[in-house]
N, C-alpha and C. Protein backbone atom coordinates (compact mmCIF):
# COMPACT_ATOMS: atom_id res chain seq x y z
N UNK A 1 86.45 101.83 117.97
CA UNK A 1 86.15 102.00 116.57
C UNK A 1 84.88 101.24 116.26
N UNK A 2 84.03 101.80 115.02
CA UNK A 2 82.91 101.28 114.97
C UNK A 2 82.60 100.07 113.40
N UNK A 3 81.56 99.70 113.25
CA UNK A 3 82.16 99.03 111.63
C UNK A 3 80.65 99.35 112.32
N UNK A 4 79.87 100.00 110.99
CA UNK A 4 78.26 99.71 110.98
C UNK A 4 78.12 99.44 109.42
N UNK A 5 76.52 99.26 109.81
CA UNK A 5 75.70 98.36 108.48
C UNK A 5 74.46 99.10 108.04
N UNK A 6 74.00 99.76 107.32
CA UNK A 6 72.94 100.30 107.55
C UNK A 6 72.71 100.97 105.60
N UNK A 7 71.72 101.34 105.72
CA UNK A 7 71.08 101.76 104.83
C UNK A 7 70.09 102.84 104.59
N UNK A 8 70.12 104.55 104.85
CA UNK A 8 69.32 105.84 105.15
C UNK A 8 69.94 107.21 104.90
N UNK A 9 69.60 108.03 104.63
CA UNK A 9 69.98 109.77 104.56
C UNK A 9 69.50 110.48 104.83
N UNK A 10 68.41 110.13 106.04
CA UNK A 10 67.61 111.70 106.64
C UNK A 10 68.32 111.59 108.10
N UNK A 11 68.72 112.60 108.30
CA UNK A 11 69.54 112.79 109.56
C UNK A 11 68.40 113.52 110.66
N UNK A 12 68.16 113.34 111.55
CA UNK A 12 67.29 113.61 112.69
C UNK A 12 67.58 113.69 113.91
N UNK A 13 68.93 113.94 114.09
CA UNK A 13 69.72 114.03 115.50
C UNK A 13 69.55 115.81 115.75
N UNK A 14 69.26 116.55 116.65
CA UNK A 14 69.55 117.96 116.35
C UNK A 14 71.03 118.53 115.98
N UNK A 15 70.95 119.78 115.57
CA UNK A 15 72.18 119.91 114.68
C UNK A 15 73.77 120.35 115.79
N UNK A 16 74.90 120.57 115.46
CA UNK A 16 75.79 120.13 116.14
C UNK A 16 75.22 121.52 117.49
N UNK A 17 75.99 121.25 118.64
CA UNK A 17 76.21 122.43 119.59
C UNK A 17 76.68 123.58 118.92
N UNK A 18 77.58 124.10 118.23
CA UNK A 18 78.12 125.05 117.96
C UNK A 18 77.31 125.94 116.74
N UNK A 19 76.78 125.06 115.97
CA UNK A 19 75.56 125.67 114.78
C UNK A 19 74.86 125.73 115.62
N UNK A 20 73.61 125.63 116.55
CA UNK A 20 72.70 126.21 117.49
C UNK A 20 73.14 126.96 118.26
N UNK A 21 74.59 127.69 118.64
CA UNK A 21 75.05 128.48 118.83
C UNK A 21 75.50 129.90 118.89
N UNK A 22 75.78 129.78 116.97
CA UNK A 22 76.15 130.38 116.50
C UNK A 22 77.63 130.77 116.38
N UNK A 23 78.31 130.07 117.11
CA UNK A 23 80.07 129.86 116.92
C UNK A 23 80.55 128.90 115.92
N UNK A 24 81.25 128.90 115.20
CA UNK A 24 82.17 128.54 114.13
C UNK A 24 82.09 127.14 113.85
N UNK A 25 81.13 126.92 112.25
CA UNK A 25 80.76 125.34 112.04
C UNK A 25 81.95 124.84 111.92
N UNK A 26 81.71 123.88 112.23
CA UNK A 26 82.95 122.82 111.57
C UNK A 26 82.98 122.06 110.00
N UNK A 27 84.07 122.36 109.76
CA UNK A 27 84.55 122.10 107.92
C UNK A 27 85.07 120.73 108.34
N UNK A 28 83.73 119.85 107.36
CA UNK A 28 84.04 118.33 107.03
C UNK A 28 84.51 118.05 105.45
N UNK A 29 85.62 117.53 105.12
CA UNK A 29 85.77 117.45 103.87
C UNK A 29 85.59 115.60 103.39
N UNK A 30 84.89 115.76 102.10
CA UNK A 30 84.15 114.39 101.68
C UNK A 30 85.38 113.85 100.87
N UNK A 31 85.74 112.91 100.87
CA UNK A 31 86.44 112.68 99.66
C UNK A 31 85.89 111.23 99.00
N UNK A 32 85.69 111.29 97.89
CA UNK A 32 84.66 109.94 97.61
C UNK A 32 84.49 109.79 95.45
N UNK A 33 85.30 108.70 95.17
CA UNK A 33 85.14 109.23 93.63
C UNK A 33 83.99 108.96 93.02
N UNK A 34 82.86 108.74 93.24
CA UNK A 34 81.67 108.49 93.32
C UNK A 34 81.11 109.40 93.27
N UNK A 35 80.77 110.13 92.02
CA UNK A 35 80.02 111.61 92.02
C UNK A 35 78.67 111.37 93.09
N UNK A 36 77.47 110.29 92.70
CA UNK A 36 76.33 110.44 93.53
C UNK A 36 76.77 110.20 95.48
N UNK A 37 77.40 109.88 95.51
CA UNK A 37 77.74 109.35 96.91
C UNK A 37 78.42 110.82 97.47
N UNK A 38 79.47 110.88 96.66
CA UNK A 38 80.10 112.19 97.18
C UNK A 38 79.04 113.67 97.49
N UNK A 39 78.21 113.84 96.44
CA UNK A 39 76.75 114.68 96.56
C UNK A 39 76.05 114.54 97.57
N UNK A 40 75.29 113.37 97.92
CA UNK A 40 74.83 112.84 98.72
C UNK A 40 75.71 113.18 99.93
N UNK A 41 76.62 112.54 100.20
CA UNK A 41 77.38 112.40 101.72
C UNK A 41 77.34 113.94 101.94
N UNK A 42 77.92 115.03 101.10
CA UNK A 42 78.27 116.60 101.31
C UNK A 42 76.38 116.94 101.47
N UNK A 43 75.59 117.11 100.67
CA UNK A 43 74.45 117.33 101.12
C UNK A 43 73.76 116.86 102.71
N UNK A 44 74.05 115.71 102.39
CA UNK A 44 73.58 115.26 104.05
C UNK A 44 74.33 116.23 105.61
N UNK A 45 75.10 115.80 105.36
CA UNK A 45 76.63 117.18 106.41
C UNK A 45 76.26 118.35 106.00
N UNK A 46 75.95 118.76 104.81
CA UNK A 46 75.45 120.71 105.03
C UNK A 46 74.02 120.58 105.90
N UNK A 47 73.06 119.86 105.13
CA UNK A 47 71.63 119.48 106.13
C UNK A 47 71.68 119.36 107.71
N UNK A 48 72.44 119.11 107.52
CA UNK A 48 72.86 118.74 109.58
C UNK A 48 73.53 119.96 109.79
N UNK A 49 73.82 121.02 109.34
CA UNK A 49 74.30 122.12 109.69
C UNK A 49 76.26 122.31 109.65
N UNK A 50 76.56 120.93 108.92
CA UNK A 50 78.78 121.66 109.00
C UNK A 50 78.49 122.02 107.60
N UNK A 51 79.71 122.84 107.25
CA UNK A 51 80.14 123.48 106.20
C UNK A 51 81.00 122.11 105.50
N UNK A 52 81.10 122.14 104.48
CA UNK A 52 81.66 121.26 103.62
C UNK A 52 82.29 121.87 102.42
N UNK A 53 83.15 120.68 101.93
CA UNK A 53 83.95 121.12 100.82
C UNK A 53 84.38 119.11 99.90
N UNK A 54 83.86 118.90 98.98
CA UNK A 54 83.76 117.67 98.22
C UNK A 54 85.02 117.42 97.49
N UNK A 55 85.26 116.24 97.19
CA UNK A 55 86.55 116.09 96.21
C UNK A 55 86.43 114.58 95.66
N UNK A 56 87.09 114.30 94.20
CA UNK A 56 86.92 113.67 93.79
C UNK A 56 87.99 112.43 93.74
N UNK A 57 89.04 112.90 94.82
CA UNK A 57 90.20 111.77 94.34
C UNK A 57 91.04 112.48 95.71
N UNK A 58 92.24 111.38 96.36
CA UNK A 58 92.67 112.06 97.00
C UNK A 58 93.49 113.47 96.43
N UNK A 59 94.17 112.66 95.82
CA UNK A 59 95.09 113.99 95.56
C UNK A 59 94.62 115.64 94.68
N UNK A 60 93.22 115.19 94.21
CA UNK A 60 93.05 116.62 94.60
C UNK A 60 92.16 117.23 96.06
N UNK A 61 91.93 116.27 96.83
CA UNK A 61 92.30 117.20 98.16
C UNK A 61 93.20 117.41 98.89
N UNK A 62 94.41 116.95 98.55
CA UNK A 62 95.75 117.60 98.77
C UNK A 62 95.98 118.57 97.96
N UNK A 63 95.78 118.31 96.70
CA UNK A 63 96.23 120.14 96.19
C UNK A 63 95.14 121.03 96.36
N UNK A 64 93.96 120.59 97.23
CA UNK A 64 93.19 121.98 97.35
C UNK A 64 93.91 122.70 98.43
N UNK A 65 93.70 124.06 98.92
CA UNK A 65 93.88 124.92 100.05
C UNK A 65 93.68 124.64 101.07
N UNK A 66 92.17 123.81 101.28
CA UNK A 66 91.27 123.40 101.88
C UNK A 66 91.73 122.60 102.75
N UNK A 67 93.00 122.07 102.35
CA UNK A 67 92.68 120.16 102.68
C UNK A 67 93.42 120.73 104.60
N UNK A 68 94.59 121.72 104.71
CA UNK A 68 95.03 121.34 106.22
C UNK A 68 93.44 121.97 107.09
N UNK A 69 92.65 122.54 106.84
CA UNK A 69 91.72 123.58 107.16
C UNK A 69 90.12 122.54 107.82
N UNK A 70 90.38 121.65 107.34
CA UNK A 70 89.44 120.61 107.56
C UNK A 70 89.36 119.94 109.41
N UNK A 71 87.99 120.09 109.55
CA UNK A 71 88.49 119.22 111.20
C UNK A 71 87.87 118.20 111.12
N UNK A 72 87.14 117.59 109.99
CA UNK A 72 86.93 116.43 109.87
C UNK A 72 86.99 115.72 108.24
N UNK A 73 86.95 114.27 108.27
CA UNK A 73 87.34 113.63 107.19
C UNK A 73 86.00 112.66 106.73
N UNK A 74 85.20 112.55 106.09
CA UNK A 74 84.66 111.18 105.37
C UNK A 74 85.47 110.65 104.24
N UNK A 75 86.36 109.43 104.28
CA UNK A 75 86.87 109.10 102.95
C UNK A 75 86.68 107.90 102.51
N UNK A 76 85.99 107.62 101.46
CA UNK A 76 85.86 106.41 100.66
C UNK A 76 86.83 106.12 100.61
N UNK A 77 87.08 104.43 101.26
CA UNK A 77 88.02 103.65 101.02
C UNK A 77 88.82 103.66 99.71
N UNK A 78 87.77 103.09 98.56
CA UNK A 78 88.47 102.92 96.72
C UNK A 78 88.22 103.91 96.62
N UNK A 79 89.45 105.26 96.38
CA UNK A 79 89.87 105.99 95.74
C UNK A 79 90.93 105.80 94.18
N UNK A 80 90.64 106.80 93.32
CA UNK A 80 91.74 106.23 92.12
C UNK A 80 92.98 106.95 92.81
N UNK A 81 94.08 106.15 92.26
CA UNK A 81 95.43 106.52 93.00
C UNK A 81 95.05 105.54 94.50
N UNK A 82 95.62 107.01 95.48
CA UNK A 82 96.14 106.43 96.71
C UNK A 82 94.41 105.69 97.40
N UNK A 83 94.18 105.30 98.79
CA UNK A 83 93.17 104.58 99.16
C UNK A 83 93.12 105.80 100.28
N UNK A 84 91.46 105.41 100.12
CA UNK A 84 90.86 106.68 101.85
C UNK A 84 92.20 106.34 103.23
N UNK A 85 91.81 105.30 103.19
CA UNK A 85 93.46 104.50 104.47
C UNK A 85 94.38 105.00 104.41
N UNK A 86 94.90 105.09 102.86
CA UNK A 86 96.31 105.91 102.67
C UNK A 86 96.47 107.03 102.98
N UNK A 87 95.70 107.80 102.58
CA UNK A 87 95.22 109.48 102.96
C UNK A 87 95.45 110.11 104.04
N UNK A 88 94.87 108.55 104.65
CA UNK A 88 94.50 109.50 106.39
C UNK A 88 95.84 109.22 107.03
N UNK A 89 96.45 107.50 106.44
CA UNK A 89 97.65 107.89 107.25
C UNK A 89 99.00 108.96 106.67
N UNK A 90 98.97 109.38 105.72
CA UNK A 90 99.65 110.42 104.55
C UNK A 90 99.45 111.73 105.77
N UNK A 91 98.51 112.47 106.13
CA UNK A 91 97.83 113.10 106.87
C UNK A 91 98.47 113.25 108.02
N UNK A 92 98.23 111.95 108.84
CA UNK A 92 98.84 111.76 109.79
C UNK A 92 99.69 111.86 110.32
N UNK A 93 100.86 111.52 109.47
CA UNK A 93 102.31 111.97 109.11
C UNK A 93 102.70 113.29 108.89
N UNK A 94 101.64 114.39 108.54
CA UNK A 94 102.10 115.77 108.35
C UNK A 94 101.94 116.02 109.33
N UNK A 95 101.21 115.50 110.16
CA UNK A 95 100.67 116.07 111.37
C UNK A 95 99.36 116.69 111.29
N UNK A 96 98.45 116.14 110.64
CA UNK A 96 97.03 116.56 110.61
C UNK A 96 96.24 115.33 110.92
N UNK A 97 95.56 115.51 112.27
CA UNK A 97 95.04 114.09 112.87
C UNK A 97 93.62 114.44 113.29
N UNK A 98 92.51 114.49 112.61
CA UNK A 98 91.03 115.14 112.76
C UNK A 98 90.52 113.38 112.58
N UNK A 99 89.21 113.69 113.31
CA UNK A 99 87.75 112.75 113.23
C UNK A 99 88.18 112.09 111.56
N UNK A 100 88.22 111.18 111.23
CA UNK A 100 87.66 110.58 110.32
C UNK A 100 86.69 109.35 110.04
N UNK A 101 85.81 109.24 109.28
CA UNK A 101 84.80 108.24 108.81
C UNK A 101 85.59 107.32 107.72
N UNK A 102 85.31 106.29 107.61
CA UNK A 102 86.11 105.55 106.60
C UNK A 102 84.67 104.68 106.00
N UNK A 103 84.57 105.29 104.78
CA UNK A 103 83.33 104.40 103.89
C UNK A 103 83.83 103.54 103.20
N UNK A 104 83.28 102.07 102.70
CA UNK A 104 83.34 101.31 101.88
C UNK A 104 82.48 100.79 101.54
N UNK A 105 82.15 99.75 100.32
CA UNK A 105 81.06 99.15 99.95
C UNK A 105 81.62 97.97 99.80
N UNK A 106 83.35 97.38 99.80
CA UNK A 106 83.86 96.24 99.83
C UNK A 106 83.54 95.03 101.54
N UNK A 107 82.44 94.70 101.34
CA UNK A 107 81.88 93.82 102.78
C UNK A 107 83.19 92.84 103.01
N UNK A 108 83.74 92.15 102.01
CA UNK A 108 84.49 90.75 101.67
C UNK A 108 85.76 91.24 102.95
N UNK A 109 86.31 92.42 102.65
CA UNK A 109 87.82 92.89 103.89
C UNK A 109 87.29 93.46 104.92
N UNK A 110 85.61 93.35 105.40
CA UNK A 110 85.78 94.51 106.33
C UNK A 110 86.39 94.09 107.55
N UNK A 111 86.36 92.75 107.66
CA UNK A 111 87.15 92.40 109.22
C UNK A 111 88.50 92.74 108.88
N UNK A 112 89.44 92.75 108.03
CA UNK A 112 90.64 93.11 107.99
C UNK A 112 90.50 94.72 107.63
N UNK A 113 90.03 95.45 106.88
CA UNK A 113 89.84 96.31 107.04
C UNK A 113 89.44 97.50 108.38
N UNK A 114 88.62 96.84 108.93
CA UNK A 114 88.45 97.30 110.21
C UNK A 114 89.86 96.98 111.71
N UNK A 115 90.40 96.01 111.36
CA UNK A 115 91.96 96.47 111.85
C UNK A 115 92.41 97.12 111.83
N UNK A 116 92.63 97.33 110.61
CA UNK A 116 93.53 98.72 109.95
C UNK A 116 93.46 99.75 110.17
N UNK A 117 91.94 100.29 109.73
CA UNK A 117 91.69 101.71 110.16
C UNK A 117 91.57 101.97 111.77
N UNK A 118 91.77 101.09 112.32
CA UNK A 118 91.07 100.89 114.21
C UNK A 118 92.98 101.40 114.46
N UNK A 119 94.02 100.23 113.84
CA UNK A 119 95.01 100.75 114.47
C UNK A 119 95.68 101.73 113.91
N UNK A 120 95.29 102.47 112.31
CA UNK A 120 95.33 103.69 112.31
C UNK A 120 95.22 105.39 112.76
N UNK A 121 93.62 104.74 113.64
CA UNK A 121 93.47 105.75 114.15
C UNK A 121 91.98 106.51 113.82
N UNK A 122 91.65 105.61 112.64
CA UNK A 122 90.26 105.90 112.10
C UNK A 122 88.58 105.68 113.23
N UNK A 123 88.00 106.80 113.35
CA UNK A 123 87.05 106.70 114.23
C UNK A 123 86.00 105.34 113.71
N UNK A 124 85.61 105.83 112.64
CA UNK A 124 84.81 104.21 112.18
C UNK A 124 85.12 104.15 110.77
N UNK A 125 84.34 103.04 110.82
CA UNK A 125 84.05 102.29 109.26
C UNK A 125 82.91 102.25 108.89
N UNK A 126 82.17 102.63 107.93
CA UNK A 126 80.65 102.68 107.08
C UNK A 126 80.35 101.67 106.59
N UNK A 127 79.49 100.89 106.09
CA UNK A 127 79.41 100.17 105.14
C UNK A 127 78.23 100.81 103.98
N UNK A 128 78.72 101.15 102.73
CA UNK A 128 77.76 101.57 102.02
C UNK A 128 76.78 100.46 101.14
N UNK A 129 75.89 101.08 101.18
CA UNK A 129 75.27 101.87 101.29
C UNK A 129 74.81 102.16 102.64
N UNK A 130 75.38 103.81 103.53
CA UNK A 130 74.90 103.68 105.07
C UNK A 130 73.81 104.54 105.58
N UNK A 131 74.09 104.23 106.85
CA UNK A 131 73.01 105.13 107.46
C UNK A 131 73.18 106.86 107.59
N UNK A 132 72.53 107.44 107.47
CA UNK A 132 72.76 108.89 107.37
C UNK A 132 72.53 109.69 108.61
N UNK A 133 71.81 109.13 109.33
CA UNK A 133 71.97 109.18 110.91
C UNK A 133 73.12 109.02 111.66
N UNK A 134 73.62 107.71 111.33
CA UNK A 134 75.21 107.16 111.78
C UNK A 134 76.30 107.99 111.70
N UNK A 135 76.00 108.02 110.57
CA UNK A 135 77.51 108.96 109.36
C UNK A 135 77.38 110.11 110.27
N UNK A 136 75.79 111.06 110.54
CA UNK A 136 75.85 112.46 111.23
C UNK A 136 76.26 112.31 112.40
N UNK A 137 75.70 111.53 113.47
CA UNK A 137 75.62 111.19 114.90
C UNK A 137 77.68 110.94 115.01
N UNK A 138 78.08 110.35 114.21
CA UNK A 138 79.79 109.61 114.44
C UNK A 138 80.50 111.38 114.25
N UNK A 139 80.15 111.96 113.07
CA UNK A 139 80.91 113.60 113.15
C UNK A 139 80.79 114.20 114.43
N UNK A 140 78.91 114.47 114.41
CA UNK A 140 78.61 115.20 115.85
C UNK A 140 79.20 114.85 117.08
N UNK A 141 79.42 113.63 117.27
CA UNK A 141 80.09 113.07 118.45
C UNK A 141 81.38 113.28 118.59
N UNK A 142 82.22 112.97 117.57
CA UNK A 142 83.73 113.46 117.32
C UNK A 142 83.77 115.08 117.75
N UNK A 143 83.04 115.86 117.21
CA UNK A 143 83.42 117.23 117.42
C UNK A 143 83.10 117.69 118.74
N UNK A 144 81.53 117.11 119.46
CA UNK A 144 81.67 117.43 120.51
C UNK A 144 82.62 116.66 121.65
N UNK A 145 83.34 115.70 121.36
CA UNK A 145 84.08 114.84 122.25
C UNK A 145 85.40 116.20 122.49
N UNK A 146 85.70 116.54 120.96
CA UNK A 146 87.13 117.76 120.97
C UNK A 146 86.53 119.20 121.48
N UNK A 147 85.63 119.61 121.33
CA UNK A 147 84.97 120.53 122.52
C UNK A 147 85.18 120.47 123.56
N UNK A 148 84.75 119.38 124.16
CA UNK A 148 84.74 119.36 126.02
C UNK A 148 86.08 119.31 126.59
């Protein structure tokens, strides 16, 4: 598991294997209550070539359609209601276990925080404001790791 630090949003890695392909992008869903962040994060992931779908709270990406359909996750930690953590392990429990990113801007828990999501199951941890390289390079890597 990763905990990075960073600060950027131009992504410059080439775009995943399967978009230079032409076989079936992969659907990352944002969840982040942070209108500019949530914009941002979904803009950056369409730019890099996955399909996306944004949300403002967990639970309405549980009542979207969307939500089992997803093969990957970015979720802001402070969500209203349940927490990005909660989500994924909520998820988990249905039996839906995809790549996830875990963002925060709370520095003060990230060493305990980064436990958590590590023995959850969470691929990394962000620190926002992050890198947009990172954020792309941690999806791309996840998806091609479940490829091979």
């Amino acid at each position: 598991m990763l905990c990075v630090e960073r600060a950027n949003f131009a992504p410059r890695r080439p775009i995943h294997k399967a978009m230079a392909t032409g076989t079936r992008r992969p659907f990352v869903a944002v969840v982040d209550d942070d209108v500019g962040m949530r914009e941002a994060t979904e803009a950056l992931l369409n730019s890099a070539g996955f399909r996306t779908s944004a949300y403002s709270s967990a639970e309405a990406f549980l009542r979207s359609r969307r939500a089992r359909k997803a093969d990957g996750l970015v979720l802001d930690m402070r969500l209203p209601g349940i927490t990005g953590l909660q989500l994924y392990r909520k998820l988990r429990e249905q039996g839906l276990a995809v790549p996830t990113v875990l963002l925060t801007a709370d520095r003060d828990r990230g060493g305990r925080l980064h436990t958590e999501a590590s023995a959850a199951g969470i691929l990394a941890v962000l620190y926002k404001p992050y890198d947009g390289d990172t954020l792309v390079n941690l999806v791309q890597a996840a998806f091609e790791k479940q490829s091979s």
